[in-house]
PDB file of N, CA and C in Angstrom:
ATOM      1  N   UNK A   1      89.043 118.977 115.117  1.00  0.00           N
ATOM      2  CA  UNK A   1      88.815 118.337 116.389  1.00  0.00           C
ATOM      3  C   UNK A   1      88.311 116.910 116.144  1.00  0.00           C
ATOM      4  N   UNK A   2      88.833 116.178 116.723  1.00  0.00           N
ATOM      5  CA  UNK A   2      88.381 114.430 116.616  1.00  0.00           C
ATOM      6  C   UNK A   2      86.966 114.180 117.463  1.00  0.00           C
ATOM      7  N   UNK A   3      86.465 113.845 116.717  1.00  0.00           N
ATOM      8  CA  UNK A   3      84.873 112.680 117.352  1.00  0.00           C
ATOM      9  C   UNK A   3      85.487 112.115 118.207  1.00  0.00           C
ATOM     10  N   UNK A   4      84.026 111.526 118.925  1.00  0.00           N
ATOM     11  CA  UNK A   4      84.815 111.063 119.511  1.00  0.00           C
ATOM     12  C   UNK A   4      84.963 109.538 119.715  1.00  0.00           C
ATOM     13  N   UNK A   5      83.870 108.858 118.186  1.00  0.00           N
ATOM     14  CA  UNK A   5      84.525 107.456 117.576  1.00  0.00           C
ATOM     15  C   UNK A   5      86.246 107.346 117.070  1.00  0.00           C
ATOM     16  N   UNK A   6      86.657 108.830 116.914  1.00  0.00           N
ATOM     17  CA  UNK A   6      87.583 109.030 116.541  1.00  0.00           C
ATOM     18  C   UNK A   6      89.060 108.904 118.138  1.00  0.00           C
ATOM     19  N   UNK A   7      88.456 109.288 119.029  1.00  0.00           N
ATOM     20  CA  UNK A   7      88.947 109.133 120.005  1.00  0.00           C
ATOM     21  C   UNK A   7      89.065 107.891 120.356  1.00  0.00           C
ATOM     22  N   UNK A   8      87.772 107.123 120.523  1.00  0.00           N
ATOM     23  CA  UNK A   8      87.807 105.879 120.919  1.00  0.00           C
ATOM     24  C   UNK A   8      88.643 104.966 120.051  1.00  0.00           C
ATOM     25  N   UNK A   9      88.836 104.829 118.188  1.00  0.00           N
ATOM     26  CA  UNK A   9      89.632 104.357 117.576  1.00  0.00           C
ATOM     27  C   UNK A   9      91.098 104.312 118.169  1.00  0.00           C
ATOM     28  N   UNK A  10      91.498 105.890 118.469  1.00  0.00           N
ATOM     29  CA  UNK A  10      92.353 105.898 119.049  1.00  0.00           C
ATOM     30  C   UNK A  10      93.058 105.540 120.067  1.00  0.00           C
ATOM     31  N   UNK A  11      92.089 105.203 121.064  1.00  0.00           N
ATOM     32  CA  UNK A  11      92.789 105.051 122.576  1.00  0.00           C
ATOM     33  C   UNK A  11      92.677 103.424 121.871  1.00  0.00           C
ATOM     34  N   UNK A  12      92.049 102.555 121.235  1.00  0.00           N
ATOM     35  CA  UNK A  12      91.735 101.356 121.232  1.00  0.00           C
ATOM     36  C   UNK A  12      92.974 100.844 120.576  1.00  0.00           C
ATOM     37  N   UNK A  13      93.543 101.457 119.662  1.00  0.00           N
ATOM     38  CA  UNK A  13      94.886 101.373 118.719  1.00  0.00           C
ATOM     39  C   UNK A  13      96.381 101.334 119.633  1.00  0.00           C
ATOM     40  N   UNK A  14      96.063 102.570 120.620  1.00  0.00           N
ATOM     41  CA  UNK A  14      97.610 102.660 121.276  1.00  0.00           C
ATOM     42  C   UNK A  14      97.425 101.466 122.506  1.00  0.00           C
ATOM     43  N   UNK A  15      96.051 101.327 123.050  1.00  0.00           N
ATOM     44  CA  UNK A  15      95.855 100.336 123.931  1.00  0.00           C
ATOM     45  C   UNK A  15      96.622  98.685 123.327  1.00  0.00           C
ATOM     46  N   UNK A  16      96.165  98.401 122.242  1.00  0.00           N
ATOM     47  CA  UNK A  16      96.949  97.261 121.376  1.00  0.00           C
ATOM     48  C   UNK A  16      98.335  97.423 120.957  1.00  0.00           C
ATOM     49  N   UNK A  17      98.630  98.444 120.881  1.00  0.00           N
ATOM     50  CA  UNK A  17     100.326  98.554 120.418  1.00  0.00           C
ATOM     51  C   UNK A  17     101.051  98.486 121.831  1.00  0.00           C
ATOM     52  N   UNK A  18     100.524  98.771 123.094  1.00  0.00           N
ATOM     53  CA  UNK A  18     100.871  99.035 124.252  1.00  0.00           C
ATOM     54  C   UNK A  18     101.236  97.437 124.674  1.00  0.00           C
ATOM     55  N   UNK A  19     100.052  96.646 124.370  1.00  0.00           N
ATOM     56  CA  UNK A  19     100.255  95.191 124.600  1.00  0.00           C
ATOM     57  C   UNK A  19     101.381  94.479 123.734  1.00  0.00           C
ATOM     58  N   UNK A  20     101.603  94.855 122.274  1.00  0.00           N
ATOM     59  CA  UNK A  20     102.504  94.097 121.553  1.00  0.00           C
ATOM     60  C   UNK A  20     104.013  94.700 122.179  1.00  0.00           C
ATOM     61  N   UNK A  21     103.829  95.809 122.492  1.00  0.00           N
ATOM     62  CA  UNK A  21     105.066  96.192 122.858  1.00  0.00           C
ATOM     63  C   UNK A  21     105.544  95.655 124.505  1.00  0.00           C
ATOM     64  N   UNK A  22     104.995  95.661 124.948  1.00  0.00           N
ATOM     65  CA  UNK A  22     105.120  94.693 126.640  1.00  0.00           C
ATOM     66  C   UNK A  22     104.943  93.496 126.471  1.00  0.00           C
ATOM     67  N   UNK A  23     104.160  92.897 125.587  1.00  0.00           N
ATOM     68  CA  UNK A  23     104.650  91.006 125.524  1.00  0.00           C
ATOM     69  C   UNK A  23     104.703  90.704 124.569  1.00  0.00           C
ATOM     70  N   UNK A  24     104.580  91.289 123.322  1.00  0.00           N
ATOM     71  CA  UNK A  24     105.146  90.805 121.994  1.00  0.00           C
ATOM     72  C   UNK A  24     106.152  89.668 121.876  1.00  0.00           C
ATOM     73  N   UNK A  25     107.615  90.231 122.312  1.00  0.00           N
ATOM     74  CA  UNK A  25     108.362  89.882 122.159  1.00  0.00           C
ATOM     75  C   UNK A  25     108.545  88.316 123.208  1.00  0.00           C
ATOM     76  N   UNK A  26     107.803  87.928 124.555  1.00  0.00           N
ATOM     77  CA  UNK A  26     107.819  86.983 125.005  1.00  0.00           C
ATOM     78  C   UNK A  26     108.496  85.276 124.399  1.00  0.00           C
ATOM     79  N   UNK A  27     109.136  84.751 124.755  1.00  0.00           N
ATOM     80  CA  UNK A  27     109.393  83.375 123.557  1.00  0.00           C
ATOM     81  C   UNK A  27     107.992  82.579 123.799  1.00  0.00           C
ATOM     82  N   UNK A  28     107.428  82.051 123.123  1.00  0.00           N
ATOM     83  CA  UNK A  28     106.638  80.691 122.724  1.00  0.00           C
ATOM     84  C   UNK A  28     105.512  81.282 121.771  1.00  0.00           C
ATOM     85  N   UNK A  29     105.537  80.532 121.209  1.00  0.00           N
ATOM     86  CA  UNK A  29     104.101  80.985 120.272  1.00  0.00           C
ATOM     87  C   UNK A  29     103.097  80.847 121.051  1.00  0.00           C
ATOM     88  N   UNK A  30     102.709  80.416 121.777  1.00  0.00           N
ATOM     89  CA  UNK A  30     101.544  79.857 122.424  1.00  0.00           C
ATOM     90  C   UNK A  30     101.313  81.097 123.533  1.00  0.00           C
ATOM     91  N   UNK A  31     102.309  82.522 123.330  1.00  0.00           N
ATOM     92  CA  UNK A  31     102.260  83.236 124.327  1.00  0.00           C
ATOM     93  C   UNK A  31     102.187  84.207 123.407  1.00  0.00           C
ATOM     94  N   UNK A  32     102.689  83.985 122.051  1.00  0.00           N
ATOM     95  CA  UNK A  32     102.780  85.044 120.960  1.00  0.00           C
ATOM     96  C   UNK A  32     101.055  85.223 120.452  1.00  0.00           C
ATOM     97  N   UNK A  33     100.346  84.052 120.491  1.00  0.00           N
ATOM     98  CA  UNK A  33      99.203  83.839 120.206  1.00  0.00           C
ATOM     99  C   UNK A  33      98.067  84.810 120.925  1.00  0.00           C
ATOM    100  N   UNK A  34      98.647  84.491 121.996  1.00  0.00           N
ATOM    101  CA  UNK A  34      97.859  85.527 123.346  1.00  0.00           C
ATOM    102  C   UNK A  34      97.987  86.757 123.117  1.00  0.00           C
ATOM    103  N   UNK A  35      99.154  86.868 122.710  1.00  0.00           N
ATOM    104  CA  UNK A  35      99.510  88.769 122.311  1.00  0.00           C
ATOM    105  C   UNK A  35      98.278  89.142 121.173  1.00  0.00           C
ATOM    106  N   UNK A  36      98.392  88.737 120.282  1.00  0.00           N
ATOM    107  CA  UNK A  36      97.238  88.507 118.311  1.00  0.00           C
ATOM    108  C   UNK A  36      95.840  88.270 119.347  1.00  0.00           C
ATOM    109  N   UNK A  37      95.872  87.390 120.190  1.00  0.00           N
ATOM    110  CA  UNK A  37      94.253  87.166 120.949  1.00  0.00           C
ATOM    111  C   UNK A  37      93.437  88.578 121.568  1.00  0.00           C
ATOM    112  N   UNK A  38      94.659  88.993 122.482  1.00  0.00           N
ATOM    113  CA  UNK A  38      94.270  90.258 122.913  1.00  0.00           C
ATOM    114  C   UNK A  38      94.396  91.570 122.974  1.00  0.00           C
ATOM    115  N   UNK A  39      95.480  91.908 121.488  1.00  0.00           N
ATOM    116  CA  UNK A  39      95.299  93.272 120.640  1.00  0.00           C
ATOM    117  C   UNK A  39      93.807  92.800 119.800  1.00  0.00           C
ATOM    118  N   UNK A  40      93.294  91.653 119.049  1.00  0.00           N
ATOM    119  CA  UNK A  40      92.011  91.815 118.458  1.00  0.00           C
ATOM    120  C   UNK A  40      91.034  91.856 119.107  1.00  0.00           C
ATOM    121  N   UNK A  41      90.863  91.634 120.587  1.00  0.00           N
ATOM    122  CA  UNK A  41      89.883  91.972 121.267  1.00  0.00           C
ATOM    123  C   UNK A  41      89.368  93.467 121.407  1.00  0.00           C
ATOM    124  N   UNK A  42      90.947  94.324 121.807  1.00  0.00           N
ATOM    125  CA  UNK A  42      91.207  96.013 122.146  1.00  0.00           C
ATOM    126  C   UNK A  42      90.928  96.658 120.984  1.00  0.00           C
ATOM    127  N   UNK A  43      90.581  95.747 119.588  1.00  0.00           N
ATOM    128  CA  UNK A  43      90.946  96.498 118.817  1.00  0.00           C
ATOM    129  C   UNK A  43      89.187  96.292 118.207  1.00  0.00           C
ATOM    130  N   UNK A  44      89.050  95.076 118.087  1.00  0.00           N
ATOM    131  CA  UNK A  44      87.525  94.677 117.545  1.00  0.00           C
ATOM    132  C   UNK A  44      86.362  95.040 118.523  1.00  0.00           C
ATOM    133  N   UNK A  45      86.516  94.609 120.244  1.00  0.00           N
ATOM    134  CA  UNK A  45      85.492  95.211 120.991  1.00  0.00           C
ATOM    135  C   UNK A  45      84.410  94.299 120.902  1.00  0.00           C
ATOM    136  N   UNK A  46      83.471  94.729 121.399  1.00  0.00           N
ATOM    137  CA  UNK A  46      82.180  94.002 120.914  1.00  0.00           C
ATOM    138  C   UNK A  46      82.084  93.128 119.576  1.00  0.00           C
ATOM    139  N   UNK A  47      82.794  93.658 118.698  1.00  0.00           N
ATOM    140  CA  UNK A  47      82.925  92.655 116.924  1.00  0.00           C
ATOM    141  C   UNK A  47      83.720  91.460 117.353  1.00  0.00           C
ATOM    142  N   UNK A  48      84.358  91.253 118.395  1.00  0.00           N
ATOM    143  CA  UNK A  48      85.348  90.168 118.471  1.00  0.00           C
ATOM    144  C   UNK A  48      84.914  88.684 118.367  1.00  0.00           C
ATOM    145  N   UNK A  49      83.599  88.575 118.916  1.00  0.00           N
ATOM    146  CA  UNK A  49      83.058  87.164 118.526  1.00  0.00           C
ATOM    147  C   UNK A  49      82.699  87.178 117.095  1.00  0.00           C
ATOM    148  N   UNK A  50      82.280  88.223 117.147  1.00  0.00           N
ATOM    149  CA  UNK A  50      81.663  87.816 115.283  1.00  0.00           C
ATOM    150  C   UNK A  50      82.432  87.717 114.187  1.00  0.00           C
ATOM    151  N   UNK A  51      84.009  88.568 115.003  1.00  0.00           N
ATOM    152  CA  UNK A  51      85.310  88.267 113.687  1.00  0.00           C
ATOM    153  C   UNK A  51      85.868  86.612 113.884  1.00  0.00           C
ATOM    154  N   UNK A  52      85.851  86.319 115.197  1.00  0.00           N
ATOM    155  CA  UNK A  52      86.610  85.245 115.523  1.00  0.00           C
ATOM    156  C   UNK A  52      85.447  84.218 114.622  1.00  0.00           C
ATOM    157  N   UNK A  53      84.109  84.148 114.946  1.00  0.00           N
ATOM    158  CA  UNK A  53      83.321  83.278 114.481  1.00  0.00           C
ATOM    159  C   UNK A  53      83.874  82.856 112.565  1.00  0.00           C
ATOM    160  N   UNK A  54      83.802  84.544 111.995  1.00  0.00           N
ATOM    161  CA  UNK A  54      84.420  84.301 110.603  1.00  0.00           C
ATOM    162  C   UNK A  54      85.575  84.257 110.588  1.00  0.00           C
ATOM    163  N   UNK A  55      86.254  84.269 110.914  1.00  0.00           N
ATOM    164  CA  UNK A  55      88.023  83.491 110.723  1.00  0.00           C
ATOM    165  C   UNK A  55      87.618  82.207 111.125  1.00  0.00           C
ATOM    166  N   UNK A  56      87.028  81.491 111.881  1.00  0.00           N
ATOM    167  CA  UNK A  56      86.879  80.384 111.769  1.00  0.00           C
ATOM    168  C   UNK A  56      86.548  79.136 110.751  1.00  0.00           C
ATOM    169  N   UNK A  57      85.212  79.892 110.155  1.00  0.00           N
ATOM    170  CA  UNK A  57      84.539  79.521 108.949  1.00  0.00           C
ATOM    171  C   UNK A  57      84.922  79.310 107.701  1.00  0.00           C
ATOM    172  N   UNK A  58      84.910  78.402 107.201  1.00  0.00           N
ATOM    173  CA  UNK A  58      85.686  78.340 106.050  1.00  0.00           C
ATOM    174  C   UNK A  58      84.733  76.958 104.868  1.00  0.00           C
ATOM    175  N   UNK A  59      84.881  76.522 104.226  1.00  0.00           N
ATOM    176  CA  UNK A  59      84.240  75.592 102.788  1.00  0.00           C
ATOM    177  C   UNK A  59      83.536  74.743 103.694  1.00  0.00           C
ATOM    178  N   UNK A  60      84.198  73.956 105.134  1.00  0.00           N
ATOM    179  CA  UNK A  60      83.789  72.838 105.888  1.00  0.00           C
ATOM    180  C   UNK A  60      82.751  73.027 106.975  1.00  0.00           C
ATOM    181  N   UNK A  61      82.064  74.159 106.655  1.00  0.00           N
ATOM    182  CA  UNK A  61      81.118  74.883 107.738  1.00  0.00           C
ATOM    183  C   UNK A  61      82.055  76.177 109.032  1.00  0.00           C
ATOM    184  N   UNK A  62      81.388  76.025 110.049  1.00  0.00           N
ATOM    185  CA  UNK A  62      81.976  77.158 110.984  1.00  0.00           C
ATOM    186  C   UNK A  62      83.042  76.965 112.044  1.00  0.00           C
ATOM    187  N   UNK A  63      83.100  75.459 111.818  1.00  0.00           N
ATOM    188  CA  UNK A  63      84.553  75.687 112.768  1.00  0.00           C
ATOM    189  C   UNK A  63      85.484  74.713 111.747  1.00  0.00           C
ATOM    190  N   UNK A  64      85.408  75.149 110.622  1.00  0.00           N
ATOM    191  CA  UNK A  64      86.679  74.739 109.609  1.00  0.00           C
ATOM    192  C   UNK A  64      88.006  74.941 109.968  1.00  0.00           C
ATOM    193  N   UNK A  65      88.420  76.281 110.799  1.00  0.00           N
ATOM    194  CA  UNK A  65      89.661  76.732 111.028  1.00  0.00           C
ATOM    195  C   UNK A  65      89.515  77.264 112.483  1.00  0.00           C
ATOM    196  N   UNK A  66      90.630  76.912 113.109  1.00  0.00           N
ATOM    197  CA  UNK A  66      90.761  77.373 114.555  1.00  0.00           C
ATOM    198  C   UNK A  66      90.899  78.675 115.141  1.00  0.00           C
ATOM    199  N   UNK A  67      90.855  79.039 115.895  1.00  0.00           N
ATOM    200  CA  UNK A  67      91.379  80.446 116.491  1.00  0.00           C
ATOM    201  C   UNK A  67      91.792  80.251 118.341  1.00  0.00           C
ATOM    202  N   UNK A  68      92.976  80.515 117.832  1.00  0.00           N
ATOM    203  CA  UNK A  68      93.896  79.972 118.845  1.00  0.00           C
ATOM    204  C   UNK A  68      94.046  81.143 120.100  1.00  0.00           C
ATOM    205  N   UNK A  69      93.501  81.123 121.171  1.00  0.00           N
ATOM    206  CA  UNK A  69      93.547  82.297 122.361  1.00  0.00           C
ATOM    207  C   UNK A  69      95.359  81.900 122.643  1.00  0.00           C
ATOM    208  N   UNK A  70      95.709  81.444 123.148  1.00  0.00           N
ATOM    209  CA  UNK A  70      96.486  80.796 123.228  1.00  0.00           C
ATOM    210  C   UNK A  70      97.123  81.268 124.825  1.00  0.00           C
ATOM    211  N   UNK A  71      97.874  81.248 125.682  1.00  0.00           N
ATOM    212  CA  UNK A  71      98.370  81.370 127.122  1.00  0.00           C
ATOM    213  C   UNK A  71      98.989  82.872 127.304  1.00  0.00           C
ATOM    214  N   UNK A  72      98.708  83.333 128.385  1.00  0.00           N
ATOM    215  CA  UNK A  72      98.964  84.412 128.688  1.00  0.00           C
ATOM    216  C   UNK A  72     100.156  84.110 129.825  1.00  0.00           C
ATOM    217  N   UNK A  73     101.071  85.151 129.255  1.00  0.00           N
ATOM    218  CA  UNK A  73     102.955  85.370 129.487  1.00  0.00           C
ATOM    219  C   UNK A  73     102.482  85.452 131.411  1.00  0.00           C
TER     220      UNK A  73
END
């Protein structure tokens, strides 16, 4: 029987595949971006600032590298 962190992994996983599969495919990057923006939200949760903060970070301090939300389809 699944936990039910195990549940929640779950619904959080098909919730993000649900999104790539309904706008994935959209044309523009800038819409493709949005798709990557908001499966890592469904997928990170509450961690999402603190992942976005470190993908940012890099040799040049904390906003060395961008993270692009980018437009919603």
């Amino acid at each position: 029987m699944a936990t039910e962190n195990e549940k929640d992994a779950i619904q959080r996983r098909d919730e993000a595949l649900d999104m790539a599969r309904r706008f994935g495919q959209i044309p523009g990057s800038h819409h493709q971006a949005w798709v990557i923006d908001q499966m890592c939200r469904v997928l990170l949760g509450d961690e999402y600032e603190t992942w976005v903060a470190d993908a940012k970070a890099g040799e040049d301090g904390p906003d060395t590298y961008d993270w692009n939300t980018g437009i919603a389809p």
